[in-house]
C-alpha atoms as a PDB file:
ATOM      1  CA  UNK A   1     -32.768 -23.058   2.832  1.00  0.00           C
ATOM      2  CA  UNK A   2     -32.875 -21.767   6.374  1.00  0.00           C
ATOM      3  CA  UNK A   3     -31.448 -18.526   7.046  1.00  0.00           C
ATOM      4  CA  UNK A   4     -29.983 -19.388  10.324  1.00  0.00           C
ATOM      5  CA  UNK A   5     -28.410 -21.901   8.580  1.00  0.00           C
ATOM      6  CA  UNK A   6     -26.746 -19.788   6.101  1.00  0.00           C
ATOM      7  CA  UNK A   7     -25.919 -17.316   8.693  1.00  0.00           C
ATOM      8  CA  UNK A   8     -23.911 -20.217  10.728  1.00  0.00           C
ATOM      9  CA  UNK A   9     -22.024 -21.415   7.797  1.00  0.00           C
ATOM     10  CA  UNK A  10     -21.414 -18.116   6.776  1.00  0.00           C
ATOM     11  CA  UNK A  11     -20.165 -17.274  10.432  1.00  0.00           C
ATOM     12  CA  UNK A  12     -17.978 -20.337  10.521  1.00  0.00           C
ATOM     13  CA  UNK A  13     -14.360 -19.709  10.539  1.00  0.00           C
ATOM     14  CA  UNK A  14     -13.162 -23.927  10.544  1.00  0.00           C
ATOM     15  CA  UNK A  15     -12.710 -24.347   7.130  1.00  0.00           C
ATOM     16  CA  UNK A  16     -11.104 -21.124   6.901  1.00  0.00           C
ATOM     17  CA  UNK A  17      -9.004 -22.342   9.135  1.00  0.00           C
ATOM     18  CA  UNK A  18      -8.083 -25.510   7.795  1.00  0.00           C
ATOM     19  CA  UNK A  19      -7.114 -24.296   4.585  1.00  0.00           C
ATOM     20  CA  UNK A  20      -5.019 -22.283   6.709  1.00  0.00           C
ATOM     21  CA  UNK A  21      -3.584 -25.076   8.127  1.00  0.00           C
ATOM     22  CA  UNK A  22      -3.225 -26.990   4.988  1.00  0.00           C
ATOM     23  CA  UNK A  23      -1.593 -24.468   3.104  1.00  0.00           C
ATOM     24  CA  UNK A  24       0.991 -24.075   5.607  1.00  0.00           C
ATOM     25  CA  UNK A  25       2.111 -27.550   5.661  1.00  0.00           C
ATOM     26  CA  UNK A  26       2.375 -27.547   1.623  1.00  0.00           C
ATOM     27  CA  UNK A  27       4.821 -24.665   2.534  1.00  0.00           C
ATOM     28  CA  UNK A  28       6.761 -26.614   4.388  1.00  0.00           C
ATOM     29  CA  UNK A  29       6.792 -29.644   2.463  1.00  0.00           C
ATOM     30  CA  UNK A  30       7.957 -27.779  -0.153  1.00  0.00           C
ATOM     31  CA  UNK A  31      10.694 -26.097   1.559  1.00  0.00           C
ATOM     32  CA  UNK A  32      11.881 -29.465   3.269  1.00  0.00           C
ATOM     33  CA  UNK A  33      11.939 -30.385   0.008  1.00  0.00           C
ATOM     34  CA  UNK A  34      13.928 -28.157  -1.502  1.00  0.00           C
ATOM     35  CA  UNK A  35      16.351 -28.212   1.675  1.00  0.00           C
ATOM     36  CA  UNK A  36      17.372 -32.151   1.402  1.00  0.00           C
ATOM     37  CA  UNK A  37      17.527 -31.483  -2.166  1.00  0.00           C
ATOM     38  CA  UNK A  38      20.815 -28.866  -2.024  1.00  0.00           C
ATOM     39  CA  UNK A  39      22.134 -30.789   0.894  1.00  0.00           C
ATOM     40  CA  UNK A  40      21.812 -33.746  -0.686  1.00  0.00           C
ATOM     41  CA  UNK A  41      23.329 -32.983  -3.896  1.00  0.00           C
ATOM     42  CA  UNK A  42      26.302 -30.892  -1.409  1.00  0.00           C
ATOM     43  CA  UNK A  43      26.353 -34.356   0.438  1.00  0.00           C
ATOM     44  CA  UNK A  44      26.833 -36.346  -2.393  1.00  0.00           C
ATOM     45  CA  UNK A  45      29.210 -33.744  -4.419  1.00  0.00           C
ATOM     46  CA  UNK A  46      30.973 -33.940  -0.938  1.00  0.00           C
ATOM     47  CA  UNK A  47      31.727 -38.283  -0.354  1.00  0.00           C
ATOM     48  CA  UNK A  48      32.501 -38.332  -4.716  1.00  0.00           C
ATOM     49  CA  UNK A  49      35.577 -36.249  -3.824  1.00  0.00           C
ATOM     50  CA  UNK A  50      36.439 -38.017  -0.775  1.00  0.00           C
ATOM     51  CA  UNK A  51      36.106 -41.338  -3.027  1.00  0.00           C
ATOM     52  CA  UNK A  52      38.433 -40.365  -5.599  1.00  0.00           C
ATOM     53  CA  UNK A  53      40.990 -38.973  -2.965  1.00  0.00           C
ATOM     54  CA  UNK A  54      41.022 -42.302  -1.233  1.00  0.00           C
ATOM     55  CA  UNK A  55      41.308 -43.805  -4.803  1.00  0.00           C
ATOM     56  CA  UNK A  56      44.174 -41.117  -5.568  1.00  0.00           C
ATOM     57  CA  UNK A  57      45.982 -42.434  -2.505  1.00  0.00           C
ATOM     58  CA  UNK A  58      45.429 -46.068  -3.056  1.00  0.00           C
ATOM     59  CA  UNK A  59      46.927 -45.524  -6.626  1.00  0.00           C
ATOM     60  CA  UNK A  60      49.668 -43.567  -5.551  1.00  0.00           C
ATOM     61  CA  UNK A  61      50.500 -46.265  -2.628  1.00  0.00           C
ATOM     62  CA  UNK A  62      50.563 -49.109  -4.993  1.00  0.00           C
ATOM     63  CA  UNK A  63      53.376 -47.378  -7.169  1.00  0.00           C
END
């Protein structure tokens, strides 16, 4: 092989760089992730009990 060659790869900081890059979106992903996952399960925790309140009230109207 040419040693310029493997000089200018060697030199070459864009894949560096794009691993970089890629990694850092996988964080984020991840941590999106993660994020509608606890508000999600908050979120639906959240409209059960407003369900069965409005189901409470219903009952209780009807008597």
């Amino acid at each position: 092989m040419d040693r310029h060659f493997i000089a200018r790869v060697r030199a070459s900081e864009r894949g560096a760089t794009a691993v970089e890059y890629g990694l850092l979106i996988a964080l984020i992903f991840l941590a999106a992730i993660g994020a509608f996952k606890a508000f999600g399960d908050n979120g639906i925790g959240m409209w059960t009990r407003v369900s069965n309140e409005v189901e409470s009230v219903n009952r209780n109207a009807g008597q």
